[in-house]
Every structure is written in structure tokens, then in C-alpha cells.
PDB file of N, CA and C in Angstrom:
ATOM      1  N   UNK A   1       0.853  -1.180   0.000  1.00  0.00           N
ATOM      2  CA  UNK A   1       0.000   0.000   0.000  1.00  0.00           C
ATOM      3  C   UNK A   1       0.892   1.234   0.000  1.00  0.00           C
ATOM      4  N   UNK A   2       0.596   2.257  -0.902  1.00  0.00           N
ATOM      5  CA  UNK A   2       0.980   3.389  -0.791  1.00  0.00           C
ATOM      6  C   UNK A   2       0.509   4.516   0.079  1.00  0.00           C
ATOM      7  N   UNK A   3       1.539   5.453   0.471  1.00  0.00           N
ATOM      8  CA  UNK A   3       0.787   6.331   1.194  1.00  0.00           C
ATOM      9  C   UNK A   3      -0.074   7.459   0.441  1.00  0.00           C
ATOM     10  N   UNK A   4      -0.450   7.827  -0.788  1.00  0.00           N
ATOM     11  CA  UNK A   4      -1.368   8.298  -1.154  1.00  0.00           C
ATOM     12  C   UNK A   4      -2.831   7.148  -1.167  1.00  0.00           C
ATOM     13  N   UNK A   5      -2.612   6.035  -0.985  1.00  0.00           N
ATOM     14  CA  UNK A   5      -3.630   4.932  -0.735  1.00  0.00           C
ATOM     15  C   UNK A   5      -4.266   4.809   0.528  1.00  0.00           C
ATOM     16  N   UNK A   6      -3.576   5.290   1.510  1.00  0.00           N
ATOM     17  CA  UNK A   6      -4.023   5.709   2.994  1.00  0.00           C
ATOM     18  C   UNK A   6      -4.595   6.444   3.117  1.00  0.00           C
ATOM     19  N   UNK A   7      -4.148   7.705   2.602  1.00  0.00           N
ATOM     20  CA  UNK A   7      -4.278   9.129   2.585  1.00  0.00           C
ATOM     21  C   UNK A   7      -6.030   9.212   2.018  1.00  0.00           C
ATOM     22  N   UNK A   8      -6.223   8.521   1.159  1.00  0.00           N
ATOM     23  CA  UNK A   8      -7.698   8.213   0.172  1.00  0.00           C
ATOM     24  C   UNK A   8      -8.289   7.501   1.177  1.00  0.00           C
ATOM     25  N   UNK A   9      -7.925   6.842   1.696  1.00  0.00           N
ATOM     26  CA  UNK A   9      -9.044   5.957   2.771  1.00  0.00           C
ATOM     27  C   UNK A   9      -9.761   6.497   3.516  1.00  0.00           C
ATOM     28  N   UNK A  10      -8.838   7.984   4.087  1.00  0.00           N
ATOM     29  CA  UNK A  10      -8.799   8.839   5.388  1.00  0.00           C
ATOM     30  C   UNK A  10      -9.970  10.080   4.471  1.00  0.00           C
ATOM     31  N   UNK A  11      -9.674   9.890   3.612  1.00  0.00           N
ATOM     32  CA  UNK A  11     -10.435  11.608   2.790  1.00  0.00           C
ATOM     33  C   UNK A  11     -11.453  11.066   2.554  1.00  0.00           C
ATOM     34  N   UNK A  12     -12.040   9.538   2.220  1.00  0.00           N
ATOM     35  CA  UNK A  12     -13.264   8.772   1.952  1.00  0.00           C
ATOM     36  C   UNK A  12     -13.897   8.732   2.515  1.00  0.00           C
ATOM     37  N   UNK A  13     -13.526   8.491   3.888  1.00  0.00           N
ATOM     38  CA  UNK A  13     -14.171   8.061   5.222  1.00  0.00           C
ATOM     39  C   UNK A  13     -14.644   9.668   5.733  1.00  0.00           C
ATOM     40  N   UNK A  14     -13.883  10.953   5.417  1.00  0.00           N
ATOM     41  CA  UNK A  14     -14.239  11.976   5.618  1.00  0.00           C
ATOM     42  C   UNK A  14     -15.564  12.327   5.031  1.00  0.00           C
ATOM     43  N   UNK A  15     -15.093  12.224   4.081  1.00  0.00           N
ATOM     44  CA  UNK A  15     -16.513  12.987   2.862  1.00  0.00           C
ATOM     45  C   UNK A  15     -17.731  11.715   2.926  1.00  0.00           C
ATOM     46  N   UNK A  16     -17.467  10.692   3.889  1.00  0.00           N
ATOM     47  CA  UNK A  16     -19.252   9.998   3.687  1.00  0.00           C
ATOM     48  C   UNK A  16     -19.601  10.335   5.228  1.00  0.00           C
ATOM     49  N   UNK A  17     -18.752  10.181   5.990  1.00  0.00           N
ATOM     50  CA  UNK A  17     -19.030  10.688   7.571  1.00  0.00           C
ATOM     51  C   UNK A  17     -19.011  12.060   7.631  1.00  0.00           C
ATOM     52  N   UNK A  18     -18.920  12.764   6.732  1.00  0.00           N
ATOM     53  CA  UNK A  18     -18.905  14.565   7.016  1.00  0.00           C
ATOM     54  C   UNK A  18     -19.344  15.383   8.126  1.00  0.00           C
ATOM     55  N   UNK A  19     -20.779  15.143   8.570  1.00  0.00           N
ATOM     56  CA  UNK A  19     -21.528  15.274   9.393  1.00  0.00           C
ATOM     57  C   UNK A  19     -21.166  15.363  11.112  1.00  0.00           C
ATOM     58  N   UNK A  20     -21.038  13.755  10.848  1.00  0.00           N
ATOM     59  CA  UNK A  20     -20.484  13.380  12.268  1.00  0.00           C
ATOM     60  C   UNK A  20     -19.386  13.875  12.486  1.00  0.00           C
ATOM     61  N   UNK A  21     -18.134  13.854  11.710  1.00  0.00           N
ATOM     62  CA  UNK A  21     -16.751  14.298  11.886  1.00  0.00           C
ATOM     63  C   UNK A  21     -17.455  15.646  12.275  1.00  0.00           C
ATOM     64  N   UNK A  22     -17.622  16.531  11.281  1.00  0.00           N
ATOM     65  CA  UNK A  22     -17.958  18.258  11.561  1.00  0.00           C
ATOM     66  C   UNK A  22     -18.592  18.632  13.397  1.00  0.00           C
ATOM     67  N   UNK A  23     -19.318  17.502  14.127  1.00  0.00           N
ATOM     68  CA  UNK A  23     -19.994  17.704  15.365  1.00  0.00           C
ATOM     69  C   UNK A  23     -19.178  17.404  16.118  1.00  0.00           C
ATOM     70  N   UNK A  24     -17.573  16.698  16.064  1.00  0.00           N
ATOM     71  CA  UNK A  24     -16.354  16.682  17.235  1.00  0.00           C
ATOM     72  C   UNK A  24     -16.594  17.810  17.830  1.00  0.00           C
ATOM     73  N   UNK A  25     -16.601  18.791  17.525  1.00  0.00           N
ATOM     74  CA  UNK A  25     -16.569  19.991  18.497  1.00  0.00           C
ATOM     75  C   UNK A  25     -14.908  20.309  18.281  1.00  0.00           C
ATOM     76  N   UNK A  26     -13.680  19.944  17.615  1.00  0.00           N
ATOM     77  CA  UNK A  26     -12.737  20.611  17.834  1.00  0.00           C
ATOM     78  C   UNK A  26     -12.166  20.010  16.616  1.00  0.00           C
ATOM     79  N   UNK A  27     -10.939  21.383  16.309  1.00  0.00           N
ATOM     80  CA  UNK A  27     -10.023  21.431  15.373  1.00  0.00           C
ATOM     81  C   UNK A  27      -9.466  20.224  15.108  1.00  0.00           C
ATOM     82  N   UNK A  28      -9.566  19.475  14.633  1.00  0.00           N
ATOM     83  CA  UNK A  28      -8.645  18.007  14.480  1.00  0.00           C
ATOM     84  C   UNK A  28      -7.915  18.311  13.040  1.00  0.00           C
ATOM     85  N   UNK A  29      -8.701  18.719  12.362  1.00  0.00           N
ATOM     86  CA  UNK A  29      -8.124  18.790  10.998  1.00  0.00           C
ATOM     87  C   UNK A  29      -6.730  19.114  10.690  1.00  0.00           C
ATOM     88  N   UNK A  30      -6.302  20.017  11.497  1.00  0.00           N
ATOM     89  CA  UNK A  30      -5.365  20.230  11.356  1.00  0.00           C
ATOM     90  C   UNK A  30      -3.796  19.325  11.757  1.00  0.00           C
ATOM     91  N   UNK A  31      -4.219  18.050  12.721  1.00  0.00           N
ATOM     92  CA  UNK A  31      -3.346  17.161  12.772  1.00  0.00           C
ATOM     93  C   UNK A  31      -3.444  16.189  12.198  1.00  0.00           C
ATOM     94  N   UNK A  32      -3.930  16.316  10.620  1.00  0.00           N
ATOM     95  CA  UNK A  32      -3.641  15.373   9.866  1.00  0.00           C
ATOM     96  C   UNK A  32      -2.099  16.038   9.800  1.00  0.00           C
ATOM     97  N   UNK A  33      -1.450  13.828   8.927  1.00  0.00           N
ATOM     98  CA  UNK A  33      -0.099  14.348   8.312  1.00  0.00           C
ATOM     99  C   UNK A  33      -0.250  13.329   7.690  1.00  0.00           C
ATOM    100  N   UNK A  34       0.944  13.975   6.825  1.00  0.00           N
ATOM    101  CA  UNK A  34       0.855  12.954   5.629  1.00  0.00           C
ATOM    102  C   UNK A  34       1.425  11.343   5.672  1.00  0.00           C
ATOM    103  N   UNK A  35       0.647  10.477   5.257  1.00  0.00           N
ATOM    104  CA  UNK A  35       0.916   9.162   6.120  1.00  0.00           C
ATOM    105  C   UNK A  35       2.424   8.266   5.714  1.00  0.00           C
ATOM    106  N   UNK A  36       3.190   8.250   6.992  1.00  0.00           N
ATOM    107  CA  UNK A  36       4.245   7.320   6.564  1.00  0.00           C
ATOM    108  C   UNK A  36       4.369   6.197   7.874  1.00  0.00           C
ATOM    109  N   UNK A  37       5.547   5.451   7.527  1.00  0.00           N
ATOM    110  CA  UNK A  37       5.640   4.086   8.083  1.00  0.00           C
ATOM    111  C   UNK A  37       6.440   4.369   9.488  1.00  0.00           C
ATOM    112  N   UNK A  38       5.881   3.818  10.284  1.00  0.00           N
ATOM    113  CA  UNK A  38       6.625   4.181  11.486  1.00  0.00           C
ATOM    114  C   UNK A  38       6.717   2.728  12.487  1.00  0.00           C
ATOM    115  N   UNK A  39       7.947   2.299  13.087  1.00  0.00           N
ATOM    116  CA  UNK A  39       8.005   1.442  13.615  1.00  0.00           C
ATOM    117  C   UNK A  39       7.315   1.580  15.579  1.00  0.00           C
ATOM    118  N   UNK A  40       6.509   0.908  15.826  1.00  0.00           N
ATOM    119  CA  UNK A  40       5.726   0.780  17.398  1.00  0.00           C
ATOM    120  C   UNK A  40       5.925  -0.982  18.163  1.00  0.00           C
ATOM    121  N   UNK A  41       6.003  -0.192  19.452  1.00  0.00           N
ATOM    122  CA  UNK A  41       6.296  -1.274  20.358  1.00  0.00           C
ATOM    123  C   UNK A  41       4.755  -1.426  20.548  1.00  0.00           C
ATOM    124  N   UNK A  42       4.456  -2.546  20.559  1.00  0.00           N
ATOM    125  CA  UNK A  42       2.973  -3.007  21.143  1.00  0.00           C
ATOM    126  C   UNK A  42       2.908  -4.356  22.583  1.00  0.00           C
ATOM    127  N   UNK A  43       4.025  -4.561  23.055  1.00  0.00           N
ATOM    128  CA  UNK A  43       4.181  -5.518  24.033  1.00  0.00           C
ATOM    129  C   UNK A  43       5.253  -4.885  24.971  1.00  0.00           C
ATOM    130  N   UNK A  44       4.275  -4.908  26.219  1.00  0.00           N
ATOM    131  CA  UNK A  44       4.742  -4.157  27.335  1.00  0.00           C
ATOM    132  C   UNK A  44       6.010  -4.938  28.096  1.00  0.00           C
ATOM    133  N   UNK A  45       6.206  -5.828  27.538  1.00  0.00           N
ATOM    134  CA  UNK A  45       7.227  -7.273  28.408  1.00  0.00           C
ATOM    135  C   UNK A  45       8.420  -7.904  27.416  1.00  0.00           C
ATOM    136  N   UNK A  46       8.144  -7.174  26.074  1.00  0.00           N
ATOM    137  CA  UNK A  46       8.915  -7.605  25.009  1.00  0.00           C
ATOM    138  C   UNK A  46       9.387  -6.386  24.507  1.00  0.00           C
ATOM    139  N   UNK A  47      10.363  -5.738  24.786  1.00  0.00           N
ATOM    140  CA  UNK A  47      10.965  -4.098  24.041  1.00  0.00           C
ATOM    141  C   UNK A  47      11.090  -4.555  22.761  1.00  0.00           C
ATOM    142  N   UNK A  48      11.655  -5.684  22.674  1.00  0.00           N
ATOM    143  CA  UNK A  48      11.875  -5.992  20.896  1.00  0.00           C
ATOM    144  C   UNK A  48      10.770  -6.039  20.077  1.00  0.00           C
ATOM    145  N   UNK A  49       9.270  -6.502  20.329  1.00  0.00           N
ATOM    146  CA  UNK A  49       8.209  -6.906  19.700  1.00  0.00           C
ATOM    147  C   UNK A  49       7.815  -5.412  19.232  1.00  0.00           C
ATOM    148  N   UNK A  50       7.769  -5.528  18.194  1.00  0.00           N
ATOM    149  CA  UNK A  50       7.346  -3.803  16.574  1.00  0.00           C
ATOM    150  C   UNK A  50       6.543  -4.200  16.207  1.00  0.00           C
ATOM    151  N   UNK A  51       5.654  -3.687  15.697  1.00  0.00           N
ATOM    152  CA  UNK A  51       4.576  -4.092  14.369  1.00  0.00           C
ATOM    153  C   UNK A  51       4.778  -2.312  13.951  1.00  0.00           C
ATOM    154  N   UNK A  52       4.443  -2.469  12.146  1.00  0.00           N
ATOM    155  CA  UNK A  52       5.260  -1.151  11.703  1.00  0.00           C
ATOM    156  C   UNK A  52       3.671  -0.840  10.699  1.00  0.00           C
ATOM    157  N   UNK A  53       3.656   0.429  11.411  1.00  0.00           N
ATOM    158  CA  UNK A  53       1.780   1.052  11.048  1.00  0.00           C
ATOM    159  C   UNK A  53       2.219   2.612  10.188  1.00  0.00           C
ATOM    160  N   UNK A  54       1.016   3.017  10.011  1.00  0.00           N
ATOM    161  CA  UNK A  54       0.828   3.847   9.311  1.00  0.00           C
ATOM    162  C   UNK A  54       0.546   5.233  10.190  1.00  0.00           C
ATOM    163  N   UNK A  55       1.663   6.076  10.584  1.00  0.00           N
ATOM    164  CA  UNK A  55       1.038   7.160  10.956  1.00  0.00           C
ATOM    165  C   UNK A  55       0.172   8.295  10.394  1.00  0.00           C
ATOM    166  N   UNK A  56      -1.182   8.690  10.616  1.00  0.00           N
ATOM    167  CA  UNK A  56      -1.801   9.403   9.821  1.00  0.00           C
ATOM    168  C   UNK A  56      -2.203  10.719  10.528  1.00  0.00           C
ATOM    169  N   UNK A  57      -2.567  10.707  11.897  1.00  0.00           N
ATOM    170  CA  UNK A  57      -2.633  11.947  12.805  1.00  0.00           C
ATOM    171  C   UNK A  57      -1.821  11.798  13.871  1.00  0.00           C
ATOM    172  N   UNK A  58      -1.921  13.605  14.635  1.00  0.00           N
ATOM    173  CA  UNK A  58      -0.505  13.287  15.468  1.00  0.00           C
ATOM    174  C   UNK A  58      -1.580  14.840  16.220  1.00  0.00           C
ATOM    175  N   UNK A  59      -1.538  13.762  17.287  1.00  0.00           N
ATOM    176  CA  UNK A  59      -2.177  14.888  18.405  1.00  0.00           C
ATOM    177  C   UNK A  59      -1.217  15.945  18.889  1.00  0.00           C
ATOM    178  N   UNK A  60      -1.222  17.509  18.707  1.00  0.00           N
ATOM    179  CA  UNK A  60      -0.377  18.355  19.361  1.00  0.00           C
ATOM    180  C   UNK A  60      -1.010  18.883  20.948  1.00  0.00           C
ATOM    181  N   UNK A  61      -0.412  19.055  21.767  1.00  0.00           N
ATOM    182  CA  UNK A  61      -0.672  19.531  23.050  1.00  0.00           C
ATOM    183  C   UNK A  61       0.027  20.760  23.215  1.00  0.00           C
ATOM    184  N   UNK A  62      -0.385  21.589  24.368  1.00  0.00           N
ATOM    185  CA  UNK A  62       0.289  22.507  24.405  1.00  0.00           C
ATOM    186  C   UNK A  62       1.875  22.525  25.058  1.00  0.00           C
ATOM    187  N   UNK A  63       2.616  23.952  24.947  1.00  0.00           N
ATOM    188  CA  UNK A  63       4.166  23.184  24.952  1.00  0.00           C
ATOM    189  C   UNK A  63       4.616  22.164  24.042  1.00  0.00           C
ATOM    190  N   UNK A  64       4.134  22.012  22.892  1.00  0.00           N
ATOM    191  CA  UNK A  64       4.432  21.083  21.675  1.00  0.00           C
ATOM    192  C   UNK A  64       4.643  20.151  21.699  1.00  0.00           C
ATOM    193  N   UNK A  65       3.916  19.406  23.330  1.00  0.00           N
ATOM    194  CA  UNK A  65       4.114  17.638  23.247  1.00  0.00           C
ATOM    195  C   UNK A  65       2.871  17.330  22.951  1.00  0.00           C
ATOM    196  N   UNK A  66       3.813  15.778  22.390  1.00  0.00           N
ATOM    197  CA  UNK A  66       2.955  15.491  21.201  1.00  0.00           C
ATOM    198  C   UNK A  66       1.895  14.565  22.118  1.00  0.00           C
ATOM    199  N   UNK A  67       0.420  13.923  21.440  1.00  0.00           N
ATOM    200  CA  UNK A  67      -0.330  13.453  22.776  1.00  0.00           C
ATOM    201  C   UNK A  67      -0.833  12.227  22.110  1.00  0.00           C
ATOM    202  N   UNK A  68      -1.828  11.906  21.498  1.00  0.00           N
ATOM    203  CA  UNK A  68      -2.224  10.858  20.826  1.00  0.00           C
ATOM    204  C   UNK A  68      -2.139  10.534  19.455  1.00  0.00           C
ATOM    205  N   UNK A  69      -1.745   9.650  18.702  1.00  0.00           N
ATOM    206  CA  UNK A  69      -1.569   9.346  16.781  1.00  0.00           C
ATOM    207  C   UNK A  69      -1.951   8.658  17.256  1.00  0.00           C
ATOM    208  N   UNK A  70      -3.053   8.958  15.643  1.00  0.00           N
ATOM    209  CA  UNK A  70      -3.801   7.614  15.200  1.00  0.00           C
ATOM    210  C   UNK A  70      -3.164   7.270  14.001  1.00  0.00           C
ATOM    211  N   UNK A  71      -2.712   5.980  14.068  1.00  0.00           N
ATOM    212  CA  UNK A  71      -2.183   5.001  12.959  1.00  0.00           C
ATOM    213  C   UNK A  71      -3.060   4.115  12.422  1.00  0.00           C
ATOM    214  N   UNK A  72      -2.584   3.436  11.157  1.00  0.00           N
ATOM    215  CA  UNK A  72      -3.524   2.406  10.258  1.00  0.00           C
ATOM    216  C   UNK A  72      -2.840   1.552   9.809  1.00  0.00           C
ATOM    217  N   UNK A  73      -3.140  -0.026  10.220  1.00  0.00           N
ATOM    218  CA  UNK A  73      -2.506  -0.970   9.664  1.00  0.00           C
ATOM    219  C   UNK A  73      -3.253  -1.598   8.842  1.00  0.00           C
ATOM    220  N   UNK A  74      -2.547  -1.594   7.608  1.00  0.00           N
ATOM    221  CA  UNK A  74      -2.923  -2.307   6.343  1.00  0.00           C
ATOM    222  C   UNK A  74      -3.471  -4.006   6.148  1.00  0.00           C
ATOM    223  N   UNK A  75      -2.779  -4.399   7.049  1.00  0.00           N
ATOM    224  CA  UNK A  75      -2.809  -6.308   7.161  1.00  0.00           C
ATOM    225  C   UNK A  75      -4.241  -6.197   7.996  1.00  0.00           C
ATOM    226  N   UNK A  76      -4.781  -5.458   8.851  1.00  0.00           N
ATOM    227  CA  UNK A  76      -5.738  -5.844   9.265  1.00  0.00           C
ATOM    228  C   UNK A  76      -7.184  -4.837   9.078  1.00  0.00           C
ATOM    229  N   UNK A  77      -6.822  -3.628   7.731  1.00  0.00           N
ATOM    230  CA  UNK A  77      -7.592  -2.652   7.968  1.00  0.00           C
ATOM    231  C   UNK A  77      -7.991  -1.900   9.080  1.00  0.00           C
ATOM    232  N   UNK A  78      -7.881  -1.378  10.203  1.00  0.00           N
ATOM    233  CA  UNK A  78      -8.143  -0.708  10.945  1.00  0.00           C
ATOM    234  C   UNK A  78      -7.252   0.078  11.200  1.00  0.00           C
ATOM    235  N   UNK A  79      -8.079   0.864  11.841  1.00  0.00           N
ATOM    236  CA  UNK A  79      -7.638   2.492  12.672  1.00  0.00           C
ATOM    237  C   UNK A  79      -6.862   2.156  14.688  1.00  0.00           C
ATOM    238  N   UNK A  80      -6.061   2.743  14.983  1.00  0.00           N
ATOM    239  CA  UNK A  80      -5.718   2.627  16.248  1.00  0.00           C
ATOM    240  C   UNK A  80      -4.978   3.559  16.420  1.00  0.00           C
ATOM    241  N   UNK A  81      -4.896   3.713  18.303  1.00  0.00           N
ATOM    242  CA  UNK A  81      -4.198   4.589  18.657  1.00  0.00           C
ATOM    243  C   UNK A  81      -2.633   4.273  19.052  1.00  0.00           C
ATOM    244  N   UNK A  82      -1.979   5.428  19.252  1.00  0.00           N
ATOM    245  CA  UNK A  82      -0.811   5.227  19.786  1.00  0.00           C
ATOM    246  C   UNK A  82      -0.054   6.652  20.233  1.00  0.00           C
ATOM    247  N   UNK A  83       0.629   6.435  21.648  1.00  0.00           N
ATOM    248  CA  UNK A  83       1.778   7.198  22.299  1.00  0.00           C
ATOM    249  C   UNK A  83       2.549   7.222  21.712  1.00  0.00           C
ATOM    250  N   UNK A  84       3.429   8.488  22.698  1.00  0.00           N
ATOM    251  CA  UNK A  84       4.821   8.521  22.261  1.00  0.00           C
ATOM    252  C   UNK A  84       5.782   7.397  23.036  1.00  0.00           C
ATOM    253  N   UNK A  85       4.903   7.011  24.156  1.00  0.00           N
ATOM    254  CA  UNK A  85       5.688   5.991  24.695  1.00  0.00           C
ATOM    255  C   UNK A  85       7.194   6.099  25.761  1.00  0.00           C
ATOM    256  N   UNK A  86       7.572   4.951  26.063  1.00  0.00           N
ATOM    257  CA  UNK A  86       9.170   5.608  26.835  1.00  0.00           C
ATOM    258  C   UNK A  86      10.259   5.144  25.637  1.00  0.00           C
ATOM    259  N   UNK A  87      10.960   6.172  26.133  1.00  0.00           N
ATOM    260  CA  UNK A  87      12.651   6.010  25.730  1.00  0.00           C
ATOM    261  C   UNK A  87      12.317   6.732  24.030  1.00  0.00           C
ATOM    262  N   UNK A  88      12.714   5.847  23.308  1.00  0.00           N
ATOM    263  CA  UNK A  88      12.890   6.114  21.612  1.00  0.00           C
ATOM    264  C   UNK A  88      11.889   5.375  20.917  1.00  0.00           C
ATOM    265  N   UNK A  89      10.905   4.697  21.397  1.00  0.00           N
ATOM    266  CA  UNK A  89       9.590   4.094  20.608  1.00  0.00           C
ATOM    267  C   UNK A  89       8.602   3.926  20.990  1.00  0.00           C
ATOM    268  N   UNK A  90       8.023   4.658  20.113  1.00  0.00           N
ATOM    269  CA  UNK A  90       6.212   5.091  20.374  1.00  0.00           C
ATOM    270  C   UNK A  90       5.728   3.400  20.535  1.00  0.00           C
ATOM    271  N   UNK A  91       4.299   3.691  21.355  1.00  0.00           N
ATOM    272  CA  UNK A  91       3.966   2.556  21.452  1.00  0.00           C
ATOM    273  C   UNK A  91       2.575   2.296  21.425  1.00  0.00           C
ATOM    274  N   UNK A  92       2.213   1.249  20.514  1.00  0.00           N
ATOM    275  CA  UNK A  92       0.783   1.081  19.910  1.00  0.00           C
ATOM    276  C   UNK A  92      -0.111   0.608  21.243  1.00  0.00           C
ATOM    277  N   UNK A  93      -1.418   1.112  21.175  1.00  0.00           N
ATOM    278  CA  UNK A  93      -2.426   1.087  22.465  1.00  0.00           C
ATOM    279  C   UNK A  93      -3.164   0.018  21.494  1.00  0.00           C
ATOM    280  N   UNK A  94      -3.683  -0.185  20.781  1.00  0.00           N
ATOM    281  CA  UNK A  94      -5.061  -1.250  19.917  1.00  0.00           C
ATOM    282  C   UNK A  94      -6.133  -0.733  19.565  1.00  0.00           C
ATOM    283  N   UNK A  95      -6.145  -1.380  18.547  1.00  0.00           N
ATOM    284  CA  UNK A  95      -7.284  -0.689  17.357  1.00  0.00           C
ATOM    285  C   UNK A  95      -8.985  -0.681  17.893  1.00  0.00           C
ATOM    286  N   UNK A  96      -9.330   0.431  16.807  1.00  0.00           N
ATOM    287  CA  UNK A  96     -10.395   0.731  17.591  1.00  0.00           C
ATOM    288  C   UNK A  96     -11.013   1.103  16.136  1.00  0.00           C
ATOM    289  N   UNK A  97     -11.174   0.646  14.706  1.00  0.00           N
ATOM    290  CA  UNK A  97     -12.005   0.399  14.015  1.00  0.00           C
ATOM    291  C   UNK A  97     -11.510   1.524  12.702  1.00  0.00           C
ATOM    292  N   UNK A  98     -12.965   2.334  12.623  1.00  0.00           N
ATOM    293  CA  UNK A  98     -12.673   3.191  11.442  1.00  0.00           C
ATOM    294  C   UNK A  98     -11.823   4.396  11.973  1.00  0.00           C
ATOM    295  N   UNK A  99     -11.277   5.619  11.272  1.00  0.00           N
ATOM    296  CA  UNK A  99     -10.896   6.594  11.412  1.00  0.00           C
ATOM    297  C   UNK A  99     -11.566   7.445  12.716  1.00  0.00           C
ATOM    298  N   UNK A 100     -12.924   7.309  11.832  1.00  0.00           N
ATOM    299  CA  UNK A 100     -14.071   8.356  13.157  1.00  0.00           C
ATOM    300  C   UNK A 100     -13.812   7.185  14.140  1.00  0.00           C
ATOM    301  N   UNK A 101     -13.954   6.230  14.793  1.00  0.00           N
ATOM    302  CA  UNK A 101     -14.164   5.806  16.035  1.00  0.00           C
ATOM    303  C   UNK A 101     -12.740   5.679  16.374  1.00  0.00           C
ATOM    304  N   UNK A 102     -11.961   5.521  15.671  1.00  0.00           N
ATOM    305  CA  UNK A 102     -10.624   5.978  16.736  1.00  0.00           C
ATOM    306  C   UNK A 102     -10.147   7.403  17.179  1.00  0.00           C
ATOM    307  N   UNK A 103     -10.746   8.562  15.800  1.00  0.00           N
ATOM    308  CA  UNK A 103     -10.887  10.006  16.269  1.00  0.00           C
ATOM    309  C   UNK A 103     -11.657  10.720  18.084  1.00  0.00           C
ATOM    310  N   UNK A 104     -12.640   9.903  17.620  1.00  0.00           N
ATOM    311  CA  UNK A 104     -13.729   9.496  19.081  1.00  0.00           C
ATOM    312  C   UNK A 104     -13.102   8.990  20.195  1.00  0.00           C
ATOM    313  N   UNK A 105     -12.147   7.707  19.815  1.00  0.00           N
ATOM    314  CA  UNK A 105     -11.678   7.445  21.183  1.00  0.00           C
ATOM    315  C   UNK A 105     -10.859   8.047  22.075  1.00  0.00           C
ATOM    316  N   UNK A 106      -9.972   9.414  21.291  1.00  0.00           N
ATOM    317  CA  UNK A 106      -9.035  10.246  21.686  1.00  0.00           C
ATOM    318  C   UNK A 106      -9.732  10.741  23.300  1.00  0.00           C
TER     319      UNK A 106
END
């Protein structure tokens, strides 16, 4: 999958959910980014265990830390969240469906 192939998934899911997205009540739009491959720890007991997702949003906080990305893995279609995690690798929390319901779960 390409990342303009992500990127279309995310703008699809926009323009048929329009509605609902528009009633978040807050700016999200603006932490889209453009989607690339990023390696995540997902096992709290295994530092070595990665699975390598698709970053597509990137929550900003104030003081410019960063707070929640939502990523997309291709092998299983879905949307999930993820930290920045400790040390040097972000770390995947588990999926939580389409775009909007992982936007929601923030």
C-alpha cells in the first residue's frame, strides 16, 4: 500500500461521515499528516516486539508535546491509537475500528 492509498481511505471516510466528523466539536483537521511508516512497540514485556503502522494523525498539546496518533494498519484494515511511549519508541495502544471511532476514542 501506498501512502497516497491511505491518505484516500482517510479523505473517503471523511466525505461519507462529514456530518459526524464536523460535530467533534474541535479542530482536528489540522493534525492530519501525511501518512508514513513508522516502527511501534505493542508488548509491554517484550521491548523488541514492533509491528510497523501507518502514521496518519498526530495529536499536538500545548508546549508542543505530542499526545495521541492515530495510525492504520494495512494487514488488518483498521484504525488505532498510539503514544509517544518511553525512551525512543512510540507505542501502539489497539485498534479501535474506522478513522471516526478511533478520532472518538481520543
Amino acid at each position: 500500500m501506498k501512502s497516497e492509498e491511505v491518505a484516500e481511505l482517510i479523505q473517503s471516510e471523511i466525505r461519507t461521515q462529514k456530518h459526524e466528523i464536523d460535530n467533534l466539536g474541535w479542530e482536528w483537521q489540522t493534525n492530519l499528516v501525511p501518512p508514513r511508516r513508522v516502527s511501534f512497540g505493542y508488548d509491554p514485556y517484550d521491548s523488541n516486539a514492533a509491528i510497523e503502522l501507518w502514521v496518519v494523525f498526530v495529536e499536538i498539546l500545548e508546549n508542543c508535546r505530542t499526545g495521541y496518533t492515530i495510525v492504520y494498519d494495512e494487514e488488518v484494515n483498521k484504525f488505532g491509537l498510539a503514544t509517544s511511549g518511553h525512551g525512543n519508541q512510540p507505542f501502539f495502544l489497539g485498534y479501535y475500528g474506522s478513522f471516526l471511532d478511533t478520532l472518538k476514542a481520543m
